[in-house]
Every structure is written in structure tokens, then in C-alpha cells.
N, C-alpha and C. Protein backbone atom coordinates (compact mmCIF):
# COMPACT_ATOMS: atom_id res chain seq x y z
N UNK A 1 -8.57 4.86 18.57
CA UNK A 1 -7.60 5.07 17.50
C UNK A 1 -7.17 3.72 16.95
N UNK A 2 -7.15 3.50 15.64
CA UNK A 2 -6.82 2.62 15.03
C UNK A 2 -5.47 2.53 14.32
N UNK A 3 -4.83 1.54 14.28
CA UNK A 3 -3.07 1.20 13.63
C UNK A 3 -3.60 0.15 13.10
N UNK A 4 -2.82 -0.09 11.67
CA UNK A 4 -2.63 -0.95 10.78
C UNK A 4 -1.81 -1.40 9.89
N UNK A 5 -1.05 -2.44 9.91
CA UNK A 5 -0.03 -2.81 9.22
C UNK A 5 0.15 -3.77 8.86
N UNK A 6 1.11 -3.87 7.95
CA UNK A 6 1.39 -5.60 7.08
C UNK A 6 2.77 -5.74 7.53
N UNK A 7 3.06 -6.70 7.83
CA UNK A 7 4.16 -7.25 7.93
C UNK A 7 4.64 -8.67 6.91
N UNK A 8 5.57 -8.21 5.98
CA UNK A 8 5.81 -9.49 4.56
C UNK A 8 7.02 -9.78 5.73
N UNK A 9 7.12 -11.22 5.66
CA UNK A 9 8.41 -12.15 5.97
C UNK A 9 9.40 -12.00 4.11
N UNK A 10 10.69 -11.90 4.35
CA UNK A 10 11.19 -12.07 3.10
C UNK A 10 12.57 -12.48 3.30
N UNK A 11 13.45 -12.74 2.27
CA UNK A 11 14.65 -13.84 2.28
C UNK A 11 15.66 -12.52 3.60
N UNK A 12 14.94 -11.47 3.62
CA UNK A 12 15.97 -10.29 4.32
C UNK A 12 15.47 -9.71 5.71
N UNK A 13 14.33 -10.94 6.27
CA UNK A 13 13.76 -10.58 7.55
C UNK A 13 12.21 -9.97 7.23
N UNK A 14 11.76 -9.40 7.97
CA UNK A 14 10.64 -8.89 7.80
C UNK A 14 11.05 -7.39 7.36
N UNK A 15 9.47 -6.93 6.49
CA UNK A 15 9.57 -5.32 5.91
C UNK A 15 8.32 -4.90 5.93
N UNK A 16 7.99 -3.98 7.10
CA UNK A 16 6.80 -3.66 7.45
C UNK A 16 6.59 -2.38 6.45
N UNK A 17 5.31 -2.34 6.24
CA UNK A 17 3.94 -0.75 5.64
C UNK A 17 3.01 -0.79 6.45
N UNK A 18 2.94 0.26 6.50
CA UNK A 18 1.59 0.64 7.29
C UNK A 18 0.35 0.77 5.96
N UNK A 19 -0.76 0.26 6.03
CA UNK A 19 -1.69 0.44 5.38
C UNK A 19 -2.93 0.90 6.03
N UNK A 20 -3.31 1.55 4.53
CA UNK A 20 -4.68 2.52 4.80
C UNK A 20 -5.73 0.99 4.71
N UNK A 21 -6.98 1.30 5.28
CA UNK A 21 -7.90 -0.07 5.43
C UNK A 21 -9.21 0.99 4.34
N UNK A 22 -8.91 1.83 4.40
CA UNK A 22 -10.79 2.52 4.18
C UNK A 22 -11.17 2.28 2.97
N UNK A 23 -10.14 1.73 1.96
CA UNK A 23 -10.73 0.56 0.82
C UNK A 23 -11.05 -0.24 0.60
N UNK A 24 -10.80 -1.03 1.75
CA UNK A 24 -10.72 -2.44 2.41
C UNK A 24 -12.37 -2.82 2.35
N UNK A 25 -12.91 -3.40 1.90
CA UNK A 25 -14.08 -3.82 1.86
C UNK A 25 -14.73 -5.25 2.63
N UNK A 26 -13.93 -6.12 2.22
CA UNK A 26 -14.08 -7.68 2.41
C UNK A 26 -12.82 -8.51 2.69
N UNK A 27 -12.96 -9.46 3.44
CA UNK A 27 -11.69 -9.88 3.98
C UNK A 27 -10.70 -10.28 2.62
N UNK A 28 -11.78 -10.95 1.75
CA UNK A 28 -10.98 -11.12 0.40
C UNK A 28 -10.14 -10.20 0.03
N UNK A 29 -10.46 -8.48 0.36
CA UNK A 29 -9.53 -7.79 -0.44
C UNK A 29 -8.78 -7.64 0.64
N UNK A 30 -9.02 -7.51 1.84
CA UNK A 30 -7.76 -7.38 2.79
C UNK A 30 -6.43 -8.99 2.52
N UNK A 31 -6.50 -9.84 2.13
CA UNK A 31 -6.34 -10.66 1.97
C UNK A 31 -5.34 -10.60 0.52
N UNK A 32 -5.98 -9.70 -0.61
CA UNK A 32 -5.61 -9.39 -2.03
C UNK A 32 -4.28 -8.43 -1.74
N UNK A 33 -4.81 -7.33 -0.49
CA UNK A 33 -3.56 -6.27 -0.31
C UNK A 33 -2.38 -7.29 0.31
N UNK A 34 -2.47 -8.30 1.49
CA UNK A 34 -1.41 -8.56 2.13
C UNK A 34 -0.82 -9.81 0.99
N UNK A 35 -1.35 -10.19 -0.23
CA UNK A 35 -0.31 -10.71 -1.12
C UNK A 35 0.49 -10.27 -2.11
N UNK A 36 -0.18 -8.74 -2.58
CA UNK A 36 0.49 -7.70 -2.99
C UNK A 36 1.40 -7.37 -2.04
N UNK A 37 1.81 -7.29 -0.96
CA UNK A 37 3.22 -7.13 -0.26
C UNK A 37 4.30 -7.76 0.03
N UNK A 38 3.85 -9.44 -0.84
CA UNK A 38 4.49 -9.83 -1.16
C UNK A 38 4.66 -10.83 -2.08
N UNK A 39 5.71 -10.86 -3.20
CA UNK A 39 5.31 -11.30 -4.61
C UNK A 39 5.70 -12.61 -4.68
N UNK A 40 6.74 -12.85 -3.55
CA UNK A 40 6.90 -14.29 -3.52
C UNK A 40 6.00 -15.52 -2.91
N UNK A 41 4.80 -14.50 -2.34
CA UNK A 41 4.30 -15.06 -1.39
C UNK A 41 4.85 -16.53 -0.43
N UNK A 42 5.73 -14.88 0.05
CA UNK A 42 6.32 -15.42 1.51
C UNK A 42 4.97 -14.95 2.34
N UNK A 43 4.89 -15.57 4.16
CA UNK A 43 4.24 -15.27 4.77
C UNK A 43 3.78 -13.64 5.17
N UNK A 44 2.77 -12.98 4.89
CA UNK A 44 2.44 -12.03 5.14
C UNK A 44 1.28 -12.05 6.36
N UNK A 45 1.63 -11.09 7.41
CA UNK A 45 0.98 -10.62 8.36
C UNK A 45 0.10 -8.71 8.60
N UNK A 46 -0.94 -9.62 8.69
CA UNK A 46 -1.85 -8.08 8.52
C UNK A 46 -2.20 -7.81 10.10
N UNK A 47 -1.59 -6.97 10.72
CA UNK A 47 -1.95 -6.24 12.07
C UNK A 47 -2.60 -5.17 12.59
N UNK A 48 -3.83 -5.62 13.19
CA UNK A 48 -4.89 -4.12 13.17
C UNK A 48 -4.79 -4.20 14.71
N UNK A 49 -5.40 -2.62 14.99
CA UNK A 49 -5.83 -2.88 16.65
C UNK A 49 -6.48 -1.78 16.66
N UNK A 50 -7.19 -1.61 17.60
CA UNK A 50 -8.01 -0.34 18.29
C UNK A 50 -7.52 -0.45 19.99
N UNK A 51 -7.06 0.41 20.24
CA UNK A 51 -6.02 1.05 21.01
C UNK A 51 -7.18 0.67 22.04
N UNK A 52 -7.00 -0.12 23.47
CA UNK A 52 -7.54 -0.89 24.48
C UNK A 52 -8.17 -1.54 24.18
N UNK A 53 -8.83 -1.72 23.25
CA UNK A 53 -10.11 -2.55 22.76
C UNK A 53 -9.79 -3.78 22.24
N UNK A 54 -9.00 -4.38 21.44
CA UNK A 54 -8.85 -5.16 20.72
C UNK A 54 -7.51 -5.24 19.71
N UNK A 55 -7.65 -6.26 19.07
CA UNK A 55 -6.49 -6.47 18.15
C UNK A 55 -6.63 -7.76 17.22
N UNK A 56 -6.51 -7.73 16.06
CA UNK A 56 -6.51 -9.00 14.90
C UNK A 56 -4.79 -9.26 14.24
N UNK A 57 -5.03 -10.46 14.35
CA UNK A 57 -3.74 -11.12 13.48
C UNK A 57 -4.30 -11.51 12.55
N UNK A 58 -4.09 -11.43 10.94
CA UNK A 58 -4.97 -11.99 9.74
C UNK A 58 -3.43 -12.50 8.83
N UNK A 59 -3.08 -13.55 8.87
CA UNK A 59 -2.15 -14.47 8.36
C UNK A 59 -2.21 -15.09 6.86
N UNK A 60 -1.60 -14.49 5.96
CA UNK A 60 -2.02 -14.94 4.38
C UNK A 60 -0.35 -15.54 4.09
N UNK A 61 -0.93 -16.75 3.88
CA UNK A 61 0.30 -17.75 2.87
C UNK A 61 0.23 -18.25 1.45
N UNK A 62 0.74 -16.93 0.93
CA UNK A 62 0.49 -17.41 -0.74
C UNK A 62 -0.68 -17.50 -0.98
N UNK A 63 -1.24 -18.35 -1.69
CA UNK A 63 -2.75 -18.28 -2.56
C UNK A 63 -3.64 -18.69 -1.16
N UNK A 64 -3.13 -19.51 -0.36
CA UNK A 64 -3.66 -19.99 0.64
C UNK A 64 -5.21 -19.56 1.54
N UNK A 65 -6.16 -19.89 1.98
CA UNK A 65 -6.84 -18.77 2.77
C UNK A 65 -6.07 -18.35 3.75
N UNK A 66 -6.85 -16.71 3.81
CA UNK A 66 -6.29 -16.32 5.32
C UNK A 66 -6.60 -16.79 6.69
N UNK A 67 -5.85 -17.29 7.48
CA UNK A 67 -6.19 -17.43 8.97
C UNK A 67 -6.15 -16.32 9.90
N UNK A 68 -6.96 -16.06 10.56
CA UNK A 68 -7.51 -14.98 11.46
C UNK A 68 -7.38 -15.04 12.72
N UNK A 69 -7.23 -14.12 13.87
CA UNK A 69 -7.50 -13.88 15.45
C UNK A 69 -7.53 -13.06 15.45
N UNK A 70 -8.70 -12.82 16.54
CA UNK A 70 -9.32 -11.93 17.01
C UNK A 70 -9.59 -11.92 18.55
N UNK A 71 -8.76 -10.99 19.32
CA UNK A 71 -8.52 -10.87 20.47
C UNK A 71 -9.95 -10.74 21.55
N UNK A 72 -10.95 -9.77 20.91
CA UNK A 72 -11.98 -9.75 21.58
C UNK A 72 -13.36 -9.55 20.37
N UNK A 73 -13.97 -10.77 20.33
CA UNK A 73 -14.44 -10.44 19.14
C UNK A 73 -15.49 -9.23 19.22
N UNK A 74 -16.44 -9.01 20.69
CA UNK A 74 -17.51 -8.49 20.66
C UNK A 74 -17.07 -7.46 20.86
N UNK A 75 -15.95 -6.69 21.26
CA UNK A 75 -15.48 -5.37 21.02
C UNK A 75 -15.09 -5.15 19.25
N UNK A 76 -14.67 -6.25 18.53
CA UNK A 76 -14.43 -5.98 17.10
C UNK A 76 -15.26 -5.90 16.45
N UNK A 77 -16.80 -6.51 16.71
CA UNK A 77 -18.06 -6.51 16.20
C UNK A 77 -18.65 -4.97 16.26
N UNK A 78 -18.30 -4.05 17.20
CA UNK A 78 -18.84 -2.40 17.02
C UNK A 78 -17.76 -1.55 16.19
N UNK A 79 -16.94 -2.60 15.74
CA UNK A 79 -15.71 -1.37 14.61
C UNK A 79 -15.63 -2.08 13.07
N UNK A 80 -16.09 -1.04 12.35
CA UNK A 80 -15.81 -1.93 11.06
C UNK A 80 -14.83 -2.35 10.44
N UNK A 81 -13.70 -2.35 10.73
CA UNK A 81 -12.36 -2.64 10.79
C UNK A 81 -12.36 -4.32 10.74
N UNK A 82 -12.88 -3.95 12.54
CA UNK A 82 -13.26 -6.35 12.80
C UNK A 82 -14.06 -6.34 12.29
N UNK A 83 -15.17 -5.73 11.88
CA UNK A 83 -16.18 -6.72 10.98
C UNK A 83 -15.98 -7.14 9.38
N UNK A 84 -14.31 -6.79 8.99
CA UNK A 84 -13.60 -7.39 8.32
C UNK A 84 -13.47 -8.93 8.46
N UNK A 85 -13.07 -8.78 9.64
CA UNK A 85 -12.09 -10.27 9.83
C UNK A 85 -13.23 -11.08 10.75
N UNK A 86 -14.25 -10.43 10.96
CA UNK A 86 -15.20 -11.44 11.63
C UNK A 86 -16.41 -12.30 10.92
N UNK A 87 -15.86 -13.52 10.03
CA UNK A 87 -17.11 -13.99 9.14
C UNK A 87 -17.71 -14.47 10.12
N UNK A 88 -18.81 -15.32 9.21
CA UNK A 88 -19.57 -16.21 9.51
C UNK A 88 -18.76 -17.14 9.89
N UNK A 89 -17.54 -17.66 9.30
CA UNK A 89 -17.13 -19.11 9.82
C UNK A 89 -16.28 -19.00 10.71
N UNK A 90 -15.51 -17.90 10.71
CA UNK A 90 -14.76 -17.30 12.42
C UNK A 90 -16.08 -18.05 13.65
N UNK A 91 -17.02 -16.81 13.18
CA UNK A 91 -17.32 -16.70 14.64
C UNK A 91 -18.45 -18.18 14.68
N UNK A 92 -18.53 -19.44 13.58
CA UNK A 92 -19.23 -20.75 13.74
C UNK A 92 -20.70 -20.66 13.46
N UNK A 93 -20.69 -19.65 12.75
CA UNK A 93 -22.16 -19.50 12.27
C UNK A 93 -22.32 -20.03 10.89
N UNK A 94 -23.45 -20.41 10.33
CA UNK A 94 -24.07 -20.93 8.70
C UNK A 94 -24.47 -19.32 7.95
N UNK A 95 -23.91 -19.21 6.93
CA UNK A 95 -23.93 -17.84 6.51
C UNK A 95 -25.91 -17.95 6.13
N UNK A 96 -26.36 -16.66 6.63
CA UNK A 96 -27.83 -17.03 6.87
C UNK A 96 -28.88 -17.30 7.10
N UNK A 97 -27.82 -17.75 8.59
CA UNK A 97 -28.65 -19.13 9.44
C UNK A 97 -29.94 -18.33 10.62
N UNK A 98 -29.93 -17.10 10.16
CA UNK A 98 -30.89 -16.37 10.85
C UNK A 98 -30.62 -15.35 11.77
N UNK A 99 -29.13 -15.50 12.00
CA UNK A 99 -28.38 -14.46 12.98
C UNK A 99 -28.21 -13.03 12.61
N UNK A 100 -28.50 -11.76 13.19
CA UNK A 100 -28.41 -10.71 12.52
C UNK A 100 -27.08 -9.90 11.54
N UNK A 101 -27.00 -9.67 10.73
CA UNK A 101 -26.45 -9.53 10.20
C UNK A 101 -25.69 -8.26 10.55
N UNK A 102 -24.40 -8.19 10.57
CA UNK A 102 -23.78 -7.02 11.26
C UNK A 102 -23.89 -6.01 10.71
N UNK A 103 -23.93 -5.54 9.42
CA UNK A 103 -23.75 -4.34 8.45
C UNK A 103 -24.74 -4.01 8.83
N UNK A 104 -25.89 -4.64 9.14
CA UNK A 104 -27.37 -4.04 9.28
C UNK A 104 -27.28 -3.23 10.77
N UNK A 105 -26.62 -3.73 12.12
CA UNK A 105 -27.12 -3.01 13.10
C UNK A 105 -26.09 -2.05 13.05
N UNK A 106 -26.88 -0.80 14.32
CA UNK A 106 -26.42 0.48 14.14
C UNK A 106 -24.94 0.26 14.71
N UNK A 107 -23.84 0.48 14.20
CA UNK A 107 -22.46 0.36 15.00
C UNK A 107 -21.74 1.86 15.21
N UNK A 108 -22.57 2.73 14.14
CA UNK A 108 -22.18 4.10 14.15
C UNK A 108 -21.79 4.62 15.58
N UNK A 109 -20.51 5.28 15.85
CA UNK A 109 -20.25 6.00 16.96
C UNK A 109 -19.44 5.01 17.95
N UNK A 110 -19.07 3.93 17.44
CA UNK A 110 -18.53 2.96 18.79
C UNK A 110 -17.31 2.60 18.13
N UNK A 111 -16.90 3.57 17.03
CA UNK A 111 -15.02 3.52 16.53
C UNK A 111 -14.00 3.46 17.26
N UNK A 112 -14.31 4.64 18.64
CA UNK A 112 -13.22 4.70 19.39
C UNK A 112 -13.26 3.80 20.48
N UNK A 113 -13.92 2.81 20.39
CA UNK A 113 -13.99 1.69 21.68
C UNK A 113 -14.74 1.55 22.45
N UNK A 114 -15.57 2.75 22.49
CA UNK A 114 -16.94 3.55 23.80
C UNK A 114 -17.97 2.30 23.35
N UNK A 115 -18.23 2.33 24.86
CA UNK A 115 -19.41 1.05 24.86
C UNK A 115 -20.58 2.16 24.08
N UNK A 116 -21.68 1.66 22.96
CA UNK A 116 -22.70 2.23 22.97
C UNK A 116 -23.81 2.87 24.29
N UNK A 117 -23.97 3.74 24.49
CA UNK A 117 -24.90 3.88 25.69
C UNK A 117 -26.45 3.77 25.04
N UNK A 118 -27.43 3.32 26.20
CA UNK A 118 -28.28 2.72 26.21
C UNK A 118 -29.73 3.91 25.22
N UNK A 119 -29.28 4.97 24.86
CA UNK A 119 -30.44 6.20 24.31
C UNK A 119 -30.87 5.53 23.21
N UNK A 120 -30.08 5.21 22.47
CA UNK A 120 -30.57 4.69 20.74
C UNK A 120 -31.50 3.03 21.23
N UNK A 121 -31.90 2.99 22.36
CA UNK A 121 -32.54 1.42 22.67
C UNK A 121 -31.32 0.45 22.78
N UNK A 122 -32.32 -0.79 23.01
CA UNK A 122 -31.32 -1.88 23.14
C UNK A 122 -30.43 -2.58 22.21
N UNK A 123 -29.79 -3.31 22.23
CA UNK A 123 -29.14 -4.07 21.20
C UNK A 123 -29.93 -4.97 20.74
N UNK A 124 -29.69 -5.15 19.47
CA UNK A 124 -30.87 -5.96 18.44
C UNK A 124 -30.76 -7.65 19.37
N UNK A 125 -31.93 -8.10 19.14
CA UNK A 125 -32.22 -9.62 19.40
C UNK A 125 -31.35 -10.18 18.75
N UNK A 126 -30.17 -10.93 19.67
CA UNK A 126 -29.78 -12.09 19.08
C UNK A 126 -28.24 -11.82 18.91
N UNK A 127 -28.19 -10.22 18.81
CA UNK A 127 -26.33 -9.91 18.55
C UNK A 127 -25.78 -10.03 19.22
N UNK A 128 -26.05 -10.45 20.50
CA UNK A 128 -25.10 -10.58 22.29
C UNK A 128 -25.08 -12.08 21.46
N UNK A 129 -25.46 -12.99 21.78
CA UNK A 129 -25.47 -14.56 21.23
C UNK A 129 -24.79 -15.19 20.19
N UNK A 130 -24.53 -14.12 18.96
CA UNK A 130 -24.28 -14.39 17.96
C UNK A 130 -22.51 -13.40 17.86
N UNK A 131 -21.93 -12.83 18.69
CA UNK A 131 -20.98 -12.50 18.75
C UNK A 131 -20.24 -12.44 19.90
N UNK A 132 -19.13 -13.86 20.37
CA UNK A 132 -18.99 -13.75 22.07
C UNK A 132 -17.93 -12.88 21.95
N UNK A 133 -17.88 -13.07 23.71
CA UNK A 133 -16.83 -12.14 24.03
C UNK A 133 -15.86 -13.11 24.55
N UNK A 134 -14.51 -12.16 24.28
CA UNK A 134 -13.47 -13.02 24.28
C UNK A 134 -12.87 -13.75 23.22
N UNK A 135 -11.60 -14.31 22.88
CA UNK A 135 -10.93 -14.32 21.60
C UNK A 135 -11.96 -15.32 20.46
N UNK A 136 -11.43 -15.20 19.48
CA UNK A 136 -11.90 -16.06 18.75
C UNK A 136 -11.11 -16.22 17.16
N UNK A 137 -11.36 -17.71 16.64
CA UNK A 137 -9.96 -17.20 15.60
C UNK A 137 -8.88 -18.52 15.61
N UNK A 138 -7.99 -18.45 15.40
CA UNK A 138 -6.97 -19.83 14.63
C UNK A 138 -5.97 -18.99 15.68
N UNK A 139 -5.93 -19.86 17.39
CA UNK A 139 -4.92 -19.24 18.42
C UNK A 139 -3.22 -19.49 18.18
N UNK A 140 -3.37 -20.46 17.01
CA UNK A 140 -2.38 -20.65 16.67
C UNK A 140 -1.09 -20.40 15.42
N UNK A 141 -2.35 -19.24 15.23
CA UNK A 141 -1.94 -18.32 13.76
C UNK A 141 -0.07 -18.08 13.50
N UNK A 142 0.30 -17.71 14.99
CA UNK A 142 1.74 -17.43 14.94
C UNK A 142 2.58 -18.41 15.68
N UNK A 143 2.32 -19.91 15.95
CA UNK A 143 2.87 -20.89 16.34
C UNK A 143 4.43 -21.32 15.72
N UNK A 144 4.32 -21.30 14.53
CA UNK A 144 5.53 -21.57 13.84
C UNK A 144 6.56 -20.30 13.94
N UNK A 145 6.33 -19.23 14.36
CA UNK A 145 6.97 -18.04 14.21
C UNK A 145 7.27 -17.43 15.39
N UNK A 146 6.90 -18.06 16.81
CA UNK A 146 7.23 -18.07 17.84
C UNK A 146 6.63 -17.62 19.16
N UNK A 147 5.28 -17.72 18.68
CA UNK A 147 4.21 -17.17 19.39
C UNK A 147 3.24 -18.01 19.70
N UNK A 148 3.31 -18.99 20.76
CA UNK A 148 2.18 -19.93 21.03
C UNK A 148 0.94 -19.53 21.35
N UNK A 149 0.11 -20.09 21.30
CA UNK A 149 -1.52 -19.86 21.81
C UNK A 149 -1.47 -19.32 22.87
N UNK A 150 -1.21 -20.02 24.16
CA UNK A 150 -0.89 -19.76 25.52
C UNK A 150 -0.58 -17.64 25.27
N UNK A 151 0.58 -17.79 24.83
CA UNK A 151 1.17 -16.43 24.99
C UNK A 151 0.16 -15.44 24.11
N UNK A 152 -0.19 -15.79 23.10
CA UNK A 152 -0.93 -14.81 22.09
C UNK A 152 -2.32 -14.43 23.04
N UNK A 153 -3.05 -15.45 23.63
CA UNK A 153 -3.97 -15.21 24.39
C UNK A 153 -3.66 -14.31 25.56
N UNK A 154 -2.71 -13.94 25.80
CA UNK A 154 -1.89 -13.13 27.23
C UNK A 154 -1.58 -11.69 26.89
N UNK A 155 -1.38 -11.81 25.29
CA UNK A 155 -0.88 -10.70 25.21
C UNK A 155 -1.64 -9.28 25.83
N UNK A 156 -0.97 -8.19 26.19
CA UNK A 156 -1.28 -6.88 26.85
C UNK A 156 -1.72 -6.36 25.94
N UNK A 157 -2.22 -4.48 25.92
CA UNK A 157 -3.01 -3.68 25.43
C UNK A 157 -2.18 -3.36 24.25
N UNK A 158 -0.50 -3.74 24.41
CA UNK A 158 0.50 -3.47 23.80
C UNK A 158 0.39 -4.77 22.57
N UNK A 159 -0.20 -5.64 22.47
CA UNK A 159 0.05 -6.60 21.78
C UNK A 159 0.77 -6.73 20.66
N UNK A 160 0.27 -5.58 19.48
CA UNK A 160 1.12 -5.56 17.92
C UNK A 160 2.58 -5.52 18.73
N UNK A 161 2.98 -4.59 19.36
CA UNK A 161 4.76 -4.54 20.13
C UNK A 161 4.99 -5.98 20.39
N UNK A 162 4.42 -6.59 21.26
CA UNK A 162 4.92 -7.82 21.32
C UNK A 162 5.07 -8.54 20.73
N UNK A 163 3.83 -8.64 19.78
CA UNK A 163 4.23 -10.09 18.56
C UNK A 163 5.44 -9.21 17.84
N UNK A 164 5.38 -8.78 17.48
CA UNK A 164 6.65 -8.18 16.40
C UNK A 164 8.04 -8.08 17.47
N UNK A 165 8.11 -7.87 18.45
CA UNK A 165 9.29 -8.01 19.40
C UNK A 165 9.52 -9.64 19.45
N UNK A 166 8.29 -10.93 19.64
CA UNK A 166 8.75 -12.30 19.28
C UNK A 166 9.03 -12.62 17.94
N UNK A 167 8.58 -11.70 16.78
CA UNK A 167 9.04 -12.32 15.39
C UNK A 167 10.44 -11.54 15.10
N UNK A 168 10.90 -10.64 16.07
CA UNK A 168 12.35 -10.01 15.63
C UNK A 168 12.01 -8.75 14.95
N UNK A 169 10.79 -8.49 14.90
CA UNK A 169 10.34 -7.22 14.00
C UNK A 169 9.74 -6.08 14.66
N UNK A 170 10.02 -5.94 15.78
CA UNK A 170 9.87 -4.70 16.66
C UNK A 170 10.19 -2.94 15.85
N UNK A 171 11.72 -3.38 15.71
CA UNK A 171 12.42 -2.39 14.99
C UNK A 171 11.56 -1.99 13.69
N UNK A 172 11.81 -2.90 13.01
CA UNK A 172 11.21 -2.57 11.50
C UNK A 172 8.96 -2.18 11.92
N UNK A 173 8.46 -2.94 12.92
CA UNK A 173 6.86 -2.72 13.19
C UNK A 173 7.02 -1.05 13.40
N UNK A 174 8.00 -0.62 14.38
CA UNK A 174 8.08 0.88 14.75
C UNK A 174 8.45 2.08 13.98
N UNK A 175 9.19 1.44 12.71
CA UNK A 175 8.93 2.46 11.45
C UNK A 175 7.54 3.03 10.53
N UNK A 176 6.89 2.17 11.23
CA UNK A 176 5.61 2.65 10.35
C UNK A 176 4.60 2.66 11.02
N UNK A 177 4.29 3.00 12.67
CA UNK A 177 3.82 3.14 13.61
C UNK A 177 3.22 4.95 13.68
């Protein structure tokens, strides 16, 4: 199961929406929605997760690029959700550079977190290599806002609760939960 939300910082605290993603195409437009939430472009926070599996922080400041984390990337690599927030330059690859391209392998059926089982064959040459496991991403996305590396890397299955319980936005994250 998947949750998704924006969180805008504004002169009155934070004011969370929950957003739909299934328009969401490219990080650019995920990126386009979280500055539409806010016009001053104050700091906006885009919060996804798949319930045990994973979780992304995608951080947009004004025109700025977005900065990204990604809790487990090779569990985000079988949901198309993370293969939003997982470029080429996240995960240190040359767009091209010969590595398989994710849209191409089969990811169908591994939404809810389930490891693929082994019937459909193996995993393509090269996608274990080209997507690790374990975080990956700018650990310091929520440093200024009170969430060090150290701790963001710690966080539990609960994670969106916590960061929003360190930014003061628990209350307002749980209205649109």
C-alpha cells in the first residue's frame, strides 16, 4: 500500500495534501506539483512510502532542483512510484551508459512490496549492479529542519510519522493520511 503527500512549509507552519501520483510521470512533474503547493515557494516536501518496503523524501526549493532520498533503493526500483525519484544521477549512473533501463524490465506485480518469485526467470543482467540496496539520495535532505543524516538513516517502518513528528507536522501529516 502506498501514501503520498506534500508537505508546503508556510509563514503559518506547515499545510499538508495528500496527492494522487498516477499522473505523475517524471520527477520533473512531481517536482512541478510540489511547487504548485506552494506559490511562495517556500520549502515543499513530497512524502511517498510503500508500507514496509521503503520510503522517499523529494525536497523542492523554489525553482531550485529537487533533492531526493531514498530509503531502500532496490525495493523502490520494483514500484513505479521510486522509479520516479530514482534517476540516473541518484543512483551515479551516465544516462545510457549501458545499464538496463528500468521502464524496460518486467516490474509488473511487485507494487505491494512482494519480492518477485523466481517463475517469470531471472532478473535481467546487470539490474542487481545497477540498483543497490540500501539508501541512496542527499542524507541530508532534512538537516536544516531537524532531521540529521544519522537519524533519517534510522528511521522505522513508521518513517513519514517521524519526520513530520521532528518538523512539528505530525498533527497536520495525519489529516491527510
Amino acid at each position: 500500500m502506498y501514501f503520498a503527500a506534500l508537505l508546503a512549509r508556510t509563514e503559518d507552519g506547515w499545510e499538508a495534501s495528500d496527492t494522487e501520483l498516477d499522473d505523475v510521470e517524471t520527477l520533473s512533474d512531481l517536482a512541478d506539483l510540489a511547487r504548485e503547493a506552494s506559490p511562495d515557494e517556500d520549502t515543499v516536501l513530497v512524502l511517498i512510502e510503500q508500507e514496509g518496503a521503503w520510503f522517499g523524501v523529494v525536497r523542492v526549493d523554489g525553482e531550485d532542483d529537487p533533492r531526493i532520498y531514498v530509503s531502500e533503493a532496490a525495493a523502490a526500483a520494483r514500484s513505479s512510484y521510486g522509479e520516479l525519484l530514482l534517476t540516473d544521477e541518484l543512483l551515479g549512473r551516465e544516462p545510457g551508459d549501458g545499464a538496463p533501463d528500468l521502464d524496460a524490465l518486467d516490474l509488473d506485480g511487485t507494487e505491494d512490496g512482494e519480492p518477485e518469485d523466481d517463475a517469470d526467470g531471472p532478473e535481467p543482467a546487470g539490474a542487481e549492479s545497477t540498483v543497490p540496496h540500501g539508501p541512496v539520495g542527499d542524507a541530508d535532505i532534512l538537516e536544516d529542519l531537524g532531521v540529521s543524516e544519522k537519524e533519517l538513516r534510522a528511521l522505522s517502518e513508521d518513517a513519514l510519522t517521524e519526520i513530520a513528528e521532528a518538523l512539528g507536522a505530525s498533527e497536520t501529516l495525519e489529516t491527510v493520511r
